[in-house]
C-alpha atoms as a PDB file:
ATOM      1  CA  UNK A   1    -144.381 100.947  29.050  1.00  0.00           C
ATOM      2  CA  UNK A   2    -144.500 103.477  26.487  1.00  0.00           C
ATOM      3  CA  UNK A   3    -147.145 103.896  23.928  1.00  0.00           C
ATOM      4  CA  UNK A   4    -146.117 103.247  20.176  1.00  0.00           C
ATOM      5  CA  UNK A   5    -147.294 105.639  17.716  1.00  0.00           C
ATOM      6  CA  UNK A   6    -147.413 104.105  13.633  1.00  0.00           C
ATOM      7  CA  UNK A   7    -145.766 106.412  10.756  1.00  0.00           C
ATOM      8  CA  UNK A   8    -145.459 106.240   7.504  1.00  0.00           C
ATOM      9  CA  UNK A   9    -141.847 106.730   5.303  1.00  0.00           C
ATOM     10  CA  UNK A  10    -140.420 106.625   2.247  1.00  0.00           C
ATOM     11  CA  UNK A  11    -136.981 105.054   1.688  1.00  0.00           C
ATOM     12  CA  UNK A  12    -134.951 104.778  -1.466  1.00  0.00           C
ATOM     13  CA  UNK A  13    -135.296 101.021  -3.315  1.00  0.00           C
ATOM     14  CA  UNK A  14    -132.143 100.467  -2.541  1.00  0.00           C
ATOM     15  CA  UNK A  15    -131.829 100.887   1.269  1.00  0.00           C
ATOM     16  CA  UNK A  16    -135.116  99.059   1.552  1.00  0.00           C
ATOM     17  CA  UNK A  17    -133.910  96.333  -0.344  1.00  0.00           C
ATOM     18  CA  UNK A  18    -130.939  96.142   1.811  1.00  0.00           C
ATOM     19  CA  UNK A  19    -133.217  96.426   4.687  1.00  0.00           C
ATOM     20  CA  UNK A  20    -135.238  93.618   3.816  1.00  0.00           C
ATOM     21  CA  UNK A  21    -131.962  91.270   3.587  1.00  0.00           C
ATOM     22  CA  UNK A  22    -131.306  92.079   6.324  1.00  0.00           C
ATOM     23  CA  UNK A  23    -133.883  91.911   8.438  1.00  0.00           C
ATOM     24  CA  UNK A  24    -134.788  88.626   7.177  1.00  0.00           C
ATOM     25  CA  UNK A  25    -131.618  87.108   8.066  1.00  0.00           C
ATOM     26  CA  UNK A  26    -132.364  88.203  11.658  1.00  0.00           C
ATOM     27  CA  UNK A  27    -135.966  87.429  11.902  1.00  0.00           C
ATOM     28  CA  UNK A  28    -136.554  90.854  12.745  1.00  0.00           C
ATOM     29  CA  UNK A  29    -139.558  92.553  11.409  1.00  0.00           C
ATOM     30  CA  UNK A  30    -139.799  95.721  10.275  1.00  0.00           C
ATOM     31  CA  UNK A  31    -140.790  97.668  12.744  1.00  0.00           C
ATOM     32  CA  UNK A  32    -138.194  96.512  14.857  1.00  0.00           C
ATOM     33  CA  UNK A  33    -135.189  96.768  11.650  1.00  0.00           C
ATOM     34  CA  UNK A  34    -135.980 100.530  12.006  1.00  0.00           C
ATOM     35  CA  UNK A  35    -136.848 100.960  15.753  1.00  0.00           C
ATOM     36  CA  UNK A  36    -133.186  99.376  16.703  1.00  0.00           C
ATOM     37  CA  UNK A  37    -131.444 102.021  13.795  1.00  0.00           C
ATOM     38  CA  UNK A  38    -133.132 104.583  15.078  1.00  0.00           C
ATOM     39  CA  UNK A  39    -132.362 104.084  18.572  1.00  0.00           C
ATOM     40  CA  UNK A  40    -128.234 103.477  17.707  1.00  0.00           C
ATOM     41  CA  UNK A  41    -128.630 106.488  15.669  1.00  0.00           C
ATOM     42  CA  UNK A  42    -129.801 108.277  18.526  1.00  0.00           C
ATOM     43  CA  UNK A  43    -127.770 107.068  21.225  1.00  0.00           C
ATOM     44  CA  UNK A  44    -124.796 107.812  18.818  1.00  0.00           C
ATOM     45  CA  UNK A  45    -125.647 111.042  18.111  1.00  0.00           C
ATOM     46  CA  UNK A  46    -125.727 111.532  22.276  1.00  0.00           C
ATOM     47  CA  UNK A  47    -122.549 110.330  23.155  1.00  0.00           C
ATOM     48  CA  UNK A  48    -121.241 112.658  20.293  1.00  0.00           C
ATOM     49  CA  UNK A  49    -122.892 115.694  22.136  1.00  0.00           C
ATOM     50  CA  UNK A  50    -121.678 114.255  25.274  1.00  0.00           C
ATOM     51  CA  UNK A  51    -118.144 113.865  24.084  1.00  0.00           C
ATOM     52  CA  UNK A  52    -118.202 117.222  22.337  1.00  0.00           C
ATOM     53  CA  UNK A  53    -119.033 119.033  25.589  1.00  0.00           C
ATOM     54  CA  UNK A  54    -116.666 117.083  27.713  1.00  0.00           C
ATOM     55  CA  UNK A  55    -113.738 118.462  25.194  1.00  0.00           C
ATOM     56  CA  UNK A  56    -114.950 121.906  25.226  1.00  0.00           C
ATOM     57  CA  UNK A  57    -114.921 122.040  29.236  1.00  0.00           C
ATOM     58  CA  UNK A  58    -111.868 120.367  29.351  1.00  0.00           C
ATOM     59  CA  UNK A  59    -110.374 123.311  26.593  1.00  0.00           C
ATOM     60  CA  UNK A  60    -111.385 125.457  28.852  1.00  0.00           C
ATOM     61  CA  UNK A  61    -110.413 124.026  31.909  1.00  0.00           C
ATOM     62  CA  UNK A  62    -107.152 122.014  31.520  1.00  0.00           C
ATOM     63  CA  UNK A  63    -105.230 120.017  33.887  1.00  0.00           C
ATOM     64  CA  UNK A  64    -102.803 121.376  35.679  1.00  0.00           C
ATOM     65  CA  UNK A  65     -98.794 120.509  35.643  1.00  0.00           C
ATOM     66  CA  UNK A  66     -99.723 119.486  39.108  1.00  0.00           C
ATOM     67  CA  UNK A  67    -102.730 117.306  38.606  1.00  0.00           C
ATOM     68  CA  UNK A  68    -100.716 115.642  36.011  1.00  0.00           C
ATOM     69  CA  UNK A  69     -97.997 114.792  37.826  1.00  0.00           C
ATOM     70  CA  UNK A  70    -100.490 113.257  40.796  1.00  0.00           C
ATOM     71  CA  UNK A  71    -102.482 110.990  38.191  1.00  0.00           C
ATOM     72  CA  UNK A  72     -98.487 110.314  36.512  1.00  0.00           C
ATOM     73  CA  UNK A  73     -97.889 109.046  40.151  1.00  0.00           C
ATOM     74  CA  UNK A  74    -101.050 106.848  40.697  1.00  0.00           C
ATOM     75  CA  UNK A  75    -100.160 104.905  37.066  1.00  0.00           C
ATOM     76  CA  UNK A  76     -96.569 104.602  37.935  1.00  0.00           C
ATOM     77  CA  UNK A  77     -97.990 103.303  41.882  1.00  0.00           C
ATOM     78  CA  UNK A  78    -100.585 100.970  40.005  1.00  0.00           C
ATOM     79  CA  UNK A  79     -98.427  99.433  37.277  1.00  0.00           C
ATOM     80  CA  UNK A  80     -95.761  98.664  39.784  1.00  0.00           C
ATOM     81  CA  UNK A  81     -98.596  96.540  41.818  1.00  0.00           C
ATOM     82  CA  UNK A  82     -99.086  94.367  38.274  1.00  0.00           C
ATOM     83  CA  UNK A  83     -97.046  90.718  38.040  1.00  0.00           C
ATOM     84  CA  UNK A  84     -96.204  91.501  34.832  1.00  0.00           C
ATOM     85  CA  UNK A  85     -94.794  87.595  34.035  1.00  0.00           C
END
C-alpha cells in the first residue's frame, strides 16, 4: 500500500463550491473528490501521450497496399461468418 502524503491548495470559490455539491451527493469526502480527479486527469493525460506516439509511429511507418489488402481480406472472411438476420 502506498503511503499518503497531506497538501495544502487553494481553489477558486467557485470550483470549490461546485466541489462540495458534488461530493456531497456522492458521499465522497474530500480527499477522495480530488484524489479520483486527479487520478482521471492523469490517466487521461496518458492515454493522450500514448495515442500521440502511436500516430507519430504509425506516420512514420504506414501500412502497406499489401498489409491492407490482407486485414481487407480477414474483415471481408469475418463478416461473411456473421448471421446477419
Amino acid at each position: 500500500m502506498s503511503v499518503s502524503k497531506k497538501i495544502a491548495i487553494s481553489l477558486p470559490e467557485e470550483v470549490l463550491s461546485a466541489m462540495e455539491k458534488v461530493r456531497r451527493r456522492t458521499g465522497e469526502s474530500r480527499s477522495a473528490f480530488i484524489r479520483r480527479a486527479l487520478e482521471q486527469a492523469l490517466a487521461e493525460r496518458k492515454e493522450r501521450a500514448q495515442i500521440s506516439r502511436y500516430l507519430e509511429g504509425y506516420r512514420r511507418h504506414p501500412e502497406t497496399r499489401k498489409e491492407v489488402k490482407a486485414a481487407e481480406a480477414a474483415a471481408t472472411a469475418l463478416l461473411a461468418e456473421e448471421p446477419w438476420e
